[in-house]
N, C-alpha and C. Protein backbone atom coordinates (compact mmCIF):
# COMPACT_ATOMS: atom_id res chain seq x y z
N UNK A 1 -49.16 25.97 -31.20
CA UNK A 1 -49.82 24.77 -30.75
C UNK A 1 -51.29 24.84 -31.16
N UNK A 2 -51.82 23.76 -31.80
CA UNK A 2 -53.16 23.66 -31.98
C UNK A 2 -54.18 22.74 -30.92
N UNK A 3 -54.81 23.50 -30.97
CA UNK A 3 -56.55 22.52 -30.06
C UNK A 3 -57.77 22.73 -30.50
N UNK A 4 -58.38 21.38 -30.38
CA UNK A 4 -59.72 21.65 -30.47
C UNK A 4 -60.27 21.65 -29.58
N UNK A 5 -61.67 22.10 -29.83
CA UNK A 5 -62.71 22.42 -28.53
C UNK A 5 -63.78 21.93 -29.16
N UNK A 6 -64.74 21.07 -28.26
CA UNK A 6 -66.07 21.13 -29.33
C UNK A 6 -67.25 21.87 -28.01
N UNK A 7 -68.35 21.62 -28.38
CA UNK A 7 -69.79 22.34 -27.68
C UNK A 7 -70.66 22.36 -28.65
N UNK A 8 -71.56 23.00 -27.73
CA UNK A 8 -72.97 23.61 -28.80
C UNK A 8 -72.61 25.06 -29.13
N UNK A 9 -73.17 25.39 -30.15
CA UNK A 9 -72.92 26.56 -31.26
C UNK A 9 -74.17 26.97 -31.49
N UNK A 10 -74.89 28.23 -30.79
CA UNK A 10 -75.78 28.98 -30.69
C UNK A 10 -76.18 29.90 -32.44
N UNK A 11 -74.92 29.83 -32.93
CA UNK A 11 -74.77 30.80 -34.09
C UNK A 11 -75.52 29.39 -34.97
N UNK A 12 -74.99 28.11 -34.99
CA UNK A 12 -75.16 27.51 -36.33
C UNK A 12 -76.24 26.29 -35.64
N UNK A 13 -76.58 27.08 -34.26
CA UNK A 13 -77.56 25.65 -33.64
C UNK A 13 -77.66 24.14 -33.86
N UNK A 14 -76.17 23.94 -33.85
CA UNK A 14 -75.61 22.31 -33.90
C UNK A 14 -74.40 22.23 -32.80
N UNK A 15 -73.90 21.04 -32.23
CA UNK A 15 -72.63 20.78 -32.53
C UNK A 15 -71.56 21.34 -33.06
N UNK A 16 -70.62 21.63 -32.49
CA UNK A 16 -69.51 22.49 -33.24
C UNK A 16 -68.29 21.86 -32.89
N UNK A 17 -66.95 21.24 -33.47
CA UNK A 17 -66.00 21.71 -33.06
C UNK A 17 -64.95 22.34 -33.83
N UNK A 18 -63.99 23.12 -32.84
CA UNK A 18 -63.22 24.45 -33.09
C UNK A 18 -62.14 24.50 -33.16
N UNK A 19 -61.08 24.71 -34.56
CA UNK A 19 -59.40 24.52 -34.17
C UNK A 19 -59.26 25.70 -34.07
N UNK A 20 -58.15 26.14 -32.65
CA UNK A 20 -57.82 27.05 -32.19
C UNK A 20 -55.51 26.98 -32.64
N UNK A 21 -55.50 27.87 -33.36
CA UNK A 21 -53.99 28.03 -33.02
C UNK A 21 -53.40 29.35 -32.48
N UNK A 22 -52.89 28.90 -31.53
CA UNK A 22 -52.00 30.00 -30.44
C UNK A 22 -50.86 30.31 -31.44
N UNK A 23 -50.35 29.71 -32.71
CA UNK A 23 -49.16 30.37 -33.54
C UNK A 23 -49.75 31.97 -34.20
N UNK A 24 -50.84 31.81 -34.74
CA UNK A 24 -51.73 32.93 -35.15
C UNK A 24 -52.61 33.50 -34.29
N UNK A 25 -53.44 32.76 -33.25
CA UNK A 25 -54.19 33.49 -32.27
C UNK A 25 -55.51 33.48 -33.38
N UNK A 26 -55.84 32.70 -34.06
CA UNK A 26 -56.79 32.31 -34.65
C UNK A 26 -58.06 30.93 -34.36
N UNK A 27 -58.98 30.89 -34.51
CA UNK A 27 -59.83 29.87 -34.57
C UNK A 27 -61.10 29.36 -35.13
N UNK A 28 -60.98 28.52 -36.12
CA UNK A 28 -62.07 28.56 -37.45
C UNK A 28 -63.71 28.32 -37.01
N UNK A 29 -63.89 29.57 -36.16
CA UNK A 29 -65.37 30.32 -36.14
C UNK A 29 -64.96 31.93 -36.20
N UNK A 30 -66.42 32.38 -35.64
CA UNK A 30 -66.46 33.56 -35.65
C UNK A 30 -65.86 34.49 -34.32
N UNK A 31 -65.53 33.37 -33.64
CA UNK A 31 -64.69 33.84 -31.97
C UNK A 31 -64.12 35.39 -32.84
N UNK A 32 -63.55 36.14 -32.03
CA UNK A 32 -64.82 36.87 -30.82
C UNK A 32 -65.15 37.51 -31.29
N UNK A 33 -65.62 37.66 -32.27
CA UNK A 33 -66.71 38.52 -32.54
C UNK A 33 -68.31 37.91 -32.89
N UNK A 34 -68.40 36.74 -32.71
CA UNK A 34 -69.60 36.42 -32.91
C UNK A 34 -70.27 36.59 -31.31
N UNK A 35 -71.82 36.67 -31.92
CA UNK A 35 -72.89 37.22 -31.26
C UNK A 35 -73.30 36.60 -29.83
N UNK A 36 -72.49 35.44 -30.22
CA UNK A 36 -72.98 34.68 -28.71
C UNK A 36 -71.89 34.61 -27.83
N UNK A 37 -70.54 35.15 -28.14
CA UNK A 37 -69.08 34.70 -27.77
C UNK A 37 -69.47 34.97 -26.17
N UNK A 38 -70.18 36.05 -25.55
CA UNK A 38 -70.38 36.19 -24.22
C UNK A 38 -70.77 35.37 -23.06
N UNK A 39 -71.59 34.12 -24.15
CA UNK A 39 -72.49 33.52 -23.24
C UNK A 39 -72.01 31.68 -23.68
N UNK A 40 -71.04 31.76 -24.90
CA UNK A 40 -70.46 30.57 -25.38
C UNK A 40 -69.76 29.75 -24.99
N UNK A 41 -69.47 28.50 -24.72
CA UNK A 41 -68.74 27.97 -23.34
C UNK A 41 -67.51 26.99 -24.34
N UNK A 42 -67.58 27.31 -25.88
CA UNK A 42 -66.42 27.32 -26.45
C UNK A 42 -65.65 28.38 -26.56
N UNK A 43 -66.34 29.31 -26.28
CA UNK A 43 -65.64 31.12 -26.95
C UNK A 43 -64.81 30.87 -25.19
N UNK A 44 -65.77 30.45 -24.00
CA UNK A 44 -64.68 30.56 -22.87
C UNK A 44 -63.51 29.79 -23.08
N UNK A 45 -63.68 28.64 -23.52
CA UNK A 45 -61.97 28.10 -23.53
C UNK A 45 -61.16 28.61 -24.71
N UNK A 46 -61.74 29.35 -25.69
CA UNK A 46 -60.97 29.61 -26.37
C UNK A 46 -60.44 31.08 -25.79
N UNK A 47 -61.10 31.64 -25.14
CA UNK A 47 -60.41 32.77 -24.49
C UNK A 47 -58.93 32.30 -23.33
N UNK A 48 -59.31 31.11 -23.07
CA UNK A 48 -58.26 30.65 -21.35
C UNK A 48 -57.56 30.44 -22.67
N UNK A 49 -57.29 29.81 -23.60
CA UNK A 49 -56.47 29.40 -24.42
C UNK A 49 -55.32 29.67 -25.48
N UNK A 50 -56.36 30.77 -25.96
CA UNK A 50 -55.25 31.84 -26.31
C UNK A 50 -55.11 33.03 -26.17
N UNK A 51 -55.38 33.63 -24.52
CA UNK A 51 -54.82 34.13 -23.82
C UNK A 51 -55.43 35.79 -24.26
N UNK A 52 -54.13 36.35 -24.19
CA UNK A 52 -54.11 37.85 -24.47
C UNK A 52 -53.66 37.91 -26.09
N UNK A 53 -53.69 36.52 -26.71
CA UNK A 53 -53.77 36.65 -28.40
C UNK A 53 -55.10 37.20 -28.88
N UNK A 54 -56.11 37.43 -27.91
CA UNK A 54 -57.79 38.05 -28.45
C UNK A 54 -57.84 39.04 -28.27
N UNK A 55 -58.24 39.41 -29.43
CA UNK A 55 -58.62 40.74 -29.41
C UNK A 55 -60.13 41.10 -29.43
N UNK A 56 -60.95 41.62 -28.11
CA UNK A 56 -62.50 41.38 -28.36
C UNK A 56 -62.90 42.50 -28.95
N UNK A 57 -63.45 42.25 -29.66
CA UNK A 57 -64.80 43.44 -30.80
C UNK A 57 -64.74 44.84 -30.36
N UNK A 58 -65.00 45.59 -31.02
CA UNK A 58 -65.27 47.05 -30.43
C UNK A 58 -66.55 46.96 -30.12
N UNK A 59 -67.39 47.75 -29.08
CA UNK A 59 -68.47 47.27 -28.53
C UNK A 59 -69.08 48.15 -29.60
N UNK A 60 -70.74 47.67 -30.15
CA UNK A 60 -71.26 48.88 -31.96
C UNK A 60 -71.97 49.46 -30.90
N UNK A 61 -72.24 50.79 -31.05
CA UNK A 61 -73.55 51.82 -30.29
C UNK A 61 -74.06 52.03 -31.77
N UNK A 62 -75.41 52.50 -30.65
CA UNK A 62 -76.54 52.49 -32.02
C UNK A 62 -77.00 54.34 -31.99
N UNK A 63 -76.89 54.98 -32.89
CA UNK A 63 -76.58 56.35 -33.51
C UNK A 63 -78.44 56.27 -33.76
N UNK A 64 -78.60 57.19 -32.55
CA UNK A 64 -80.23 57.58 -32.43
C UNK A 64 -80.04 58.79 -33.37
């Protein structure tokens, strides 16, 4: 099943909207791994949406 989502987009500081498909667990941004996905209120519905199809980022540590 496909959906869109739209919002504001912190990454490209416009307007965004987002097709999400639950067949692949895909969605044409950078979900989740982009930089703002934490605080993004498209990255949240795309998380309610496709579920446990996300896989979130490995968290990077920084090698003092």
């Amino acid at each position: 099943m496909e959906q869109c989502f739209s919002g504001y987009c912190r990454a490209l500081d416009a307007s965004r909207v987002v097709m999400a498909d639950t067949d692949d667990g895909a969605a044409d941004c950078d979900f989740p791994a982009c930089l703002h996905a934490p605080v993004c209120k498209i990255a949240a519905e795309l998380r309610e949406f496709l579920g446990e199809m996300v896989e979130e980022p490995a968290e990077q540590t920084e090698e003092k």
